[in-house]
Protein backbone atom coordinates (compact mmCIF):
# COMPACT_ATOMS: atom_id res chain seq x y z
CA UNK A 1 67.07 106.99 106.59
CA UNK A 2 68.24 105.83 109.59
CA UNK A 3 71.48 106.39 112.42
CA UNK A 4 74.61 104.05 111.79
CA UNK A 5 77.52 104.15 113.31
CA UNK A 6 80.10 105.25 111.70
CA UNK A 7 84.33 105.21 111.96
CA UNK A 8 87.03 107.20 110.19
CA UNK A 9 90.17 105.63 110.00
CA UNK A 10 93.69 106.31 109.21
CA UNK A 11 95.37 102.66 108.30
CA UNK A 12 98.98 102.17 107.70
CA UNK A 13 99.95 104.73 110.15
CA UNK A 14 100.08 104.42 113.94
CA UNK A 15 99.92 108.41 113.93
CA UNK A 16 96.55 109.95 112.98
CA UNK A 17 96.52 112.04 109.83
CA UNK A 18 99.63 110.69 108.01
CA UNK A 19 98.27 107.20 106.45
CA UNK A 20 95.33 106.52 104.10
CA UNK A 21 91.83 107.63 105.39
CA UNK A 22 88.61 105.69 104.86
CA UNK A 23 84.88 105.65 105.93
CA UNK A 24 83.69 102.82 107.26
CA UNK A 25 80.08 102.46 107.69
CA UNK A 26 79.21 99.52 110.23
CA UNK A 27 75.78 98.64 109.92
CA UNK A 28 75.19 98.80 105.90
CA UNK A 29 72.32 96.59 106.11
CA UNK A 30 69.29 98.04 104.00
CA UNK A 31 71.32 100.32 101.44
CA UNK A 32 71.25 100.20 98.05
CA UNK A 33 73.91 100.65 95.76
CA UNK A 34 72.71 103.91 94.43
CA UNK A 35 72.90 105.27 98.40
CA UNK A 36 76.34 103.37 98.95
CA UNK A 37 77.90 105.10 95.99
CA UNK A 38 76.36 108.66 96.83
CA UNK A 39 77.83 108.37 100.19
CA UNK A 40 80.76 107.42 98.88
CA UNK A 41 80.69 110.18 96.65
CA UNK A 42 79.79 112.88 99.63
CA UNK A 43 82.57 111.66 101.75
CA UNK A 44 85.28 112.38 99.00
CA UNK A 45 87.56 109.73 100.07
CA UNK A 46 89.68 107.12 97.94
CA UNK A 47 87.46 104.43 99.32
CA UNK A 48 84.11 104.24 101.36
CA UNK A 49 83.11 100.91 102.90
CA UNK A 50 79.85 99.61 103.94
CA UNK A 51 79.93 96.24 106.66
CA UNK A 52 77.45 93.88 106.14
CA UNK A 53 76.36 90.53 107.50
CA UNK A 54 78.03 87.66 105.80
CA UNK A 55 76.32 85.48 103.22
CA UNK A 56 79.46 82.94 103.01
CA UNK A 57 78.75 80.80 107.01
CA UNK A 58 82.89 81.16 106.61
CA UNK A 59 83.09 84.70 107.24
CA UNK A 60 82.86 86.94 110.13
CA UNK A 61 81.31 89.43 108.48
CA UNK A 62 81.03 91.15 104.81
CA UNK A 63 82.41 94.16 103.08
CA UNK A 64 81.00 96.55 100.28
CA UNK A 65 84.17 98.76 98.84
CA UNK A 66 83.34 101.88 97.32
CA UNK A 67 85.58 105.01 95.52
CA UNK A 68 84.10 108.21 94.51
CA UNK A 69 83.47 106.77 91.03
CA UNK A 70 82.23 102.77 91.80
CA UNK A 71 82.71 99.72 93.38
CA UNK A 72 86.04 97.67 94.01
CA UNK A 73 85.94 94.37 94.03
CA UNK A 74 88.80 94.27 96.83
CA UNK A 75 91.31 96.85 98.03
CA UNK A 76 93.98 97.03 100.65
CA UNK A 77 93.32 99.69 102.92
CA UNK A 78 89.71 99.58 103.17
CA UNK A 79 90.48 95.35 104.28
CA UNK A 80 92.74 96.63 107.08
CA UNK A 81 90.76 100.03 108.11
CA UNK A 82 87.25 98.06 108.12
CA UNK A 83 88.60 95.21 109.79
CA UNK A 84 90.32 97.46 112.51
CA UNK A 85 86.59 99.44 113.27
CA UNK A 86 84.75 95.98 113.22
CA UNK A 87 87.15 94.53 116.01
CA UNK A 88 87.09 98.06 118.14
CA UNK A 89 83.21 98.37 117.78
CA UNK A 90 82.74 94.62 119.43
CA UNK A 91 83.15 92.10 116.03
CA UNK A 92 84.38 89.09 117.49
CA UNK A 93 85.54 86.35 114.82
CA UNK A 94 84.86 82.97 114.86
CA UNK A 95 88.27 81.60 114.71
CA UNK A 96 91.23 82.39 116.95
CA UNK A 97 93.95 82.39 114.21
CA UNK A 98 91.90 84.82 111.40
CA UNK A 99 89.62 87.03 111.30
CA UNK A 100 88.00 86.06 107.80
CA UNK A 101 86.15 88.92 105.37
CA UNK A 102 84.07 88.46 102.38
CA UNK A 103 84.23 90.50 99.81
CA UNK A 104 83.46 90.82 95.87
CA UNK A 105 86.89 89.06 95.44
CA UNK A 106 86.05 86.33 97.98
CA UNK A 107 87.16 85.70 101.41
CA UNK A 108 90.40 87.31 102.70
CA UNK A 109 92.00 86.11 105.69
CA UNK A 110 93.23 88.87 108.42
CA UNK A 111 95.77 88.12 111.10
CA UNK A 112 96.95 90.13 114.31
CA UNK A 113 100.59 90.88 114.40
CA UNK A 114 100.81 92.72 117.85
CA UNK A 115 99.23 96.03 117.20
CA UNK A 116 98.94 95.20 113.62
CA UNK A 117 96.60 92.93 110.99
CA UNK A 118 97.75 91.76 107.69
CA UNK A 119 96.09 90.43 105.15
CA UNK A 120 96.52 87.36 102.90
CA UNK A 121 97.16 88.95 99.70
CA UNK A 122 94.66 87.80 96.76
CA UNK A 123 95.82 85.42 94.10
CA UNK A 124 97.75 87.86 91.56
CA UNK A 125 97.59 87.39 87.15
CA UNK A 126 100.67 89.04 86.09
CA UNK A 127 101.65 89.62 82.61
CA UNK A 128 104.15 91.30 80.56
CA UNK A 129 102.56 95.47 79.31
CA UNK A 130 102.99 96.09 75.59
CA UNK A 131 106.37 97.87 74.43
CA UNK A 132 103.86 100.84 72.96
CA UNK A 133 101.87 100.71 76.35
CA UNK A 134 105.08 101.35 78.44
CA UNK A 135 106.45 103.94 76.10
CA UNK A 136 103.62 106.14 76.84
CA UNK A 137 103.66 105.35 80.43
CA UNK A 138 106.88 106.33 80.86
CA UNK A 139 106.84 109.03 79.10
CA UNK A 140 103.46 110.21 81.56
CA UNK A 141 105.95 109.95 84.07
CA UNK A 142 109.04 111.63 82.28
CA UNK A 143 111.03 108.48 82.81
CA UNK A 144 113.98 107.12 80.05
CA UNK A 145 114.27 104.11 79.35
CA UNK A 146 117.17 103.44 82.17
CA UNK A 147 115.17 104.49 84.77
CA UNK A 148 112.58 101.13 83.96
CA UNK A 149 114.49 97.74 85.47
CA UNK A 150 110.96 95.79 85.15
CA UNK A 151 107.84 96.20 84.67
CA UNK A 152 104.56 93.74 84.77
CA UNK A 153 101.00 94.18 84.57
CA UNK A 154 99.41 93.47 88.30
CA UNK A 155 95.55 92.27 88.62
CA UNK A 156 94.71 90.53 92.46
CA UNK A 157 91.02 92.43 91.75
CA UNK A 158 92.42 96.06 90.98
CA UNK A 159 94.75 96.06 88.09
CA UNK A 160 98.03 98.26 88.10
CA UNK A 161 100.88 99.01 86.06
CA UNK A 162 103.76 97.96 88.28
CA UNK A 163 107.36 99.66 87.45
CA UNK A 164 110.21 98.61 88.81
CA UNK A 165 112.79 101.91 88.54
CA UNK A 166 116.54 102.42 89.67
CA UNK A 167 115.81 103.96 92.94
CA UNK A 168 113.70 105.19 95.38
CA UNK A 169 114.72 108.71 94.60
CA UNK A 170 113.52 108.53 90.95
CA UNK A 171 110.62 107.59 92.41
CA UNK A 172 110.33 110.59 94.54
CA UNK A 173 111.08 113.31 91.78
CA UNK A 174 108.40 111.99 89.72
CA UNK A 175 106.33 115.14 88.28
CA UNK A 176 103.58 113.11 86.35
CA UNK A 177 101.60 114.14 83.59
CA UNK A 178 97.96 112.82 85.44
CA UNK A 179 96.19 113.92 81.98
CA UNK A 180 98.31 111.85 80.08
CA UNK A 181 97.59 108.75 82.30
CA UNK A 182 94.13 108.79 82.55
CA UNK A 183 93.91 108.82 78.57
CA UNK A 184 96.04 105.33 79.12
CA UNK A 185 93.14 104.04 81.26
CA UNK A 186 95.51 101.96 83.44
CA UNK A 187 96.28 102.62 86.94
CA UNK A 188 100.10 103.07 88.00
CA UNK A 189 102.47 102.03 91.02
CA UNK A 190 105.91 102.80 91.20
CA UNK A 191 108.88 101.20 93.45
CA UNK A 192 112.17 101.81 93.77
CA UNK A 193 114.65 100.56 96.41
CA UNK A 194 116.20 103.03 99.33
CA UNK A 195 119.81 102.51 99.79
CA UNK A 196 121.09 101.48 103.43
CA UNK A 197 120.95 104.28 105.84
CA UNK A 198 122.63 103.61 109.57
CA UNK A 199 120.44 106.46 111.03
CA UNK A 200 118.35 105.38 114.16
CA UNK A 201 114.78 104.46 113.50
CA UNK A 202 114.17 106.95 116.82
CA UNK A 203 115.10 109.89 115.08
CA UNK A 204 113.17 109.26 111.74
CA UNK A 205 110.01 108.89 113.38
CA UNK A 206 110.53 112.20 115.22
CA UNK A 207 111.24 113.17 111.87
CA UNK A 208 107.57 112.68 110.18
CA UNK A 209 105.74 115.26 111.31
CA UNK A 210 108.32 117.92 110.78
CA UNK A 211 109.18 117.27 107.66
CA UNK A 212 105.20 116.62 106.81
CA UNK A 213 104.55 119.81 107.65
CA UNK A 214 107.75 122.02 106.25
CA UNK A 215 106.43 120.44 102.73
CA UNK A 216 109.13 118.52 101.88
CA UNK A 217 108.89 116.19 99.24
CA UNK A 218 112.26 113.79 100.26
CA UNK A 219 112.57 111.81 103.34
CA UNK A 220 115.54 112.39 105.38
CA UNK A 221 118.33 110.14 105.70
CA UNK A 222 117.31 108.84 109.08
CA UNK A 223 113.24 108.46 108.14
CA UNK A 224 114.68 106.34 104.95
CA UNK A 225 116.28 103.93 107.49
CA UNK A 226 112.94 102.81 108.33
CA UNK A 227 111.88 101.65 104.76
CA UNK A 228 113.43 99.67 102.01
CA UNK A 229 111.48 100.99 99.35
CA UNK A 230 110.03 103.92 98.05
CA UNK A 231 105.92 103.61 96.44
CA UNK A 232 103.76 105.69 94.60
CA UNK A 233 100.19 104.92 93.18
CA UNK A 234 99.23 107.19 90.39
CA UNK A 235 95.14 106.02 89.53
CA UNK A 236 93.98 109.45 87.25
CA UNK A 237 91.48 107.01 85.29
CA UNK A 238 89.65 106.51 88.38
CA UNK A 239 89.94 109.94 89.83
CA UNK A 240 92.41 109.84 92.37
CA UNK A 241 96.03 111.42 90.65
CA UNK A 242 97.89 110.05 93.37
CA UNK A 243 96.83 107.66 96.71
CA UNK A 244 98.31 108.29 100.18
CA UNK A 245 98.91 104.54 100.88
CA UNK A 246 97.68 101.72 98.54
CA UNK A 247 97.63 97.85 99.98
CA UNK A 248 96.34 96.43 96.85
CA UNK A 249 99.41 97.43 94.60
CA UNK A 250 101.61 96.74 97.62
CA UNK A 251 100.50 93.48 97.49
CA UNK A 252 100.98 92.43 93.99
CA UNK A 253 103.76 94.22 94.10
CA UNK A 254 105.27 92.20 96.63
CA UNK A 255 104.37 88.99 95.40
CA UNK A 256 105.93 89.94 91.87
CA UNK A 257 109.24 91.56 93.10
CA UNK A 258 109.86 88.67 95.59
CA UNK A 259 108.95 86.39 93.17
CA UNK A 260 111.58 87.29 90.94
CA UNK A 261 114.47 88.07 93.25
CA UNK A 262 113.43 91.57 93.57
CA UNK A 263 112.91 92.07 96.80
CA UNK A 264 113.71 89.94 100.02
CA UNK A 265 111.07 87.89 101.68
CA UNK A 266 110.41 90.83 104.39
CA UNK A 267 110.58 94.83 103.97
CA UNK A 268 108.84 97.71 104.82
CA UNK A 269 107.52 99.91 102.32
CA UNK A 270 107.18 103.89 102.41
CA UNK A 271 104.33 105.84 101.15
CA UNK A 272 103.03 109.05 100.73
CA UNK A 273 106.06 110.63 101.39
CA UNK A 274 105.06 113.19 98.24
CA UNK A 275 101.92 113.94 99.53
CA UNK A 276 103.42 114.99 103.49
CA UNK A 277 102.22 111.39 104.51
CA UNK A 278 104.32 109.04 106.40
CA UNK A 279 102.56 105.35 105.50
CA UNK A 280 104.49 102.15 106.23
CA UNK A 281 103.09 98.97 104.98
CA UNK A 282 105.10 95.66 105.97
CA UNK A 283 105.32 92.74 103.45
CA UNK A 284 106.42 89.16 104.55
CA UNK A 285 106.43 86.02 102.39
CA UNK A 286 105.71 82.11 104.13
CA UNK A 287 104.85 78.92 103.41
CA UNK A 288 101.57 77.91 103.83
CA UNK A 289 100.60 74.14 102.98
CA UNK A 290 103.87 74.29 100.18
CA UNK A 291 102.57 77.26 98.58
CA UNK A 292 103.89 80.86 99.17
CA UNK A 293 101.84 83.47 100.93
CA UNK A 294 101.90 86.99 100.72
CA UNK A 295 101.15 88.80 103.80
CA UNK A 296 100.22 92.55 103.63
CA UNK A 297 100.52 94.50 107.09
CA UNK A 298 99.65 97.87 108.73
CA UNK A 299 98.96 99.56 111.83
CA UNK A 300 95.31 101.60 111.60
CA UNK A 301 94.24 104.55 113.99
CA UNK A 302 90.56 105.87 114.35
CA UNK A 303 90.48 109.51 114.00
CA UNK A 304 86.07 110.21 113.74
CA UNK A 305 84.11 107.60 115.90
CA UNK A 306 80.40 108.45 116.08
CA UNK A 307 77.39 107.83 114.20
CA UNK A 308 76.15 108.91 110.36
CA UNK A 309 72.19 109.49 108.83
CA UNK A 310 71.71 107.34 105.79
């Protein structure tokens, strides 16, 4: 065993406590999976990450991604939250435009947008789920068959079962059977759309941490104003009933609702709101040499900076 040093993070959150927390272990070097996934276990988090050197010369540096129950072979917030502690503990990239990370999905470009990074979202497969395979979802989730406007099955690396429902509300009163979804074996993200509020941004985020802490399960009026949808991540088979904030499903998401007409080509999405959290990730589509491009952004606070025994 040896001293590492060691970040917690909060990442899509520019106030500590109310995004999605990970580990991030910067010097990984020397571990072995067995003592990866044990710390990953012992932390308790939705994902543990371990930094490496890189083995592809393109990257700046490489990424192990770990839940309580295995490895990932990418995932949102752990590529924003590790990427934030490399750059704060001295990782300087090669490139000026990207900061570029490896991982079991391949390399992932990161950009800075002013106190932000995004990531290029992975290449997604989507497909159409089986009529018996949304029944029983839905009926997990105690939704009718009105509630559903679309729904696709989502792999970029993680695969999801991506619902499309009427609003963001229904997506807020969900009560879900997690026993019932983990027999499905499929992870599942919901979205639904907020309606326009004129409330002032101000006031919603003064909002947060009131409203976080009286327990309530609805955003205000004025904290809707600053998102246009409403997300939930419900991922029982893999032991979490319901993530904080979830970049992964955000991003295929994105690239599926845009791609159909959906969604505009910029929003800001709301999560955690359920769970007294107050995560905002921002989604933007471009060009990029013809071909459309997915960007999937965040803001990322360190809450534990210090050092760790493994």
């Amino acid at each position: 065993m040896k001293t590492r040093p060691f970040k917690q993070v909060d990442v899509f959150t520019d106030q500590p406590y109310f995004g999605n927390p990970l580990a991030v272990v910067l010097d990984g070097s020397g571990l072995d999976d067995e003592a990866m996934q044990r710390f990953a276990r012992w932390t308790n988090l939705s994902e543990t990450t371990f930094v490496l050197p890189p083995v592809d010369p393109a990257a700046d540096y490489r990424v192990r991604i770990f839940t309580p129950g295995g490895e990932l072979p990418f995932a949102g917030h752990p590529t924003l939250g590790s990427c934030h502690a490399w750059l704060q503990a001295g990782g300087t990239p090669r490139r000026q435009d990207f900061i570029v990370q490896e991982c079991q999905v391949g390399l992932v470009n990161i950009r800075r947008e002013g106190d932000r990074l995004a990531f290029a979202a992975p290449h997604l497969q989507r497909s159409a789920p089986s009529p018996a395979v949304l029944a029983q979802v839905a009926a997990a989730l105690g939704l009718k068959a009105q509630h559903i406007l679309a729904a696709q099955l989502l792999d970029n690396g993680p695969v999801w079962l991506g619902l499309l429902l009427d609003s963001a509300d229904t997506v807020l009163q969900l009560q879900p059977d997690h026993a019932a979804l983990k027999k499905q074996g499929l992870k599942v993200g919901v979205v639904g759309a907020h309606p326009a509020q004129a409330a002032p941004v101000l006031i919603a985020r003064a909002n947060r941490e009131a409203r976080a802490f009286a327990g309530s399960t609805h955003p205000s009026p004025a904290e809707a104003a600053t998102a246009d949808f409403e997300v939930r991540a419900f991922a029982a088979p893999i032991g979490i009933e319901e993530d904080p904030v979830t970049g992964s499903l955000n991003a295929s998401l994105a690239q599926w609702l845009m791609a159909e007409g959906h969604a505009p080509e910029h929003y800001i999405v709301a999560q955690g709101t359920c769970l007294g959290r107050a995560g905002r990730v921002h989604l933007s589509r471009e060009n990029a040499d013809g071909a459309p491009q997915v960007w999937v952004g965040g803001e990322s606070v360190t809450c534990i900076d210090g050092t760790v025994t493994l």
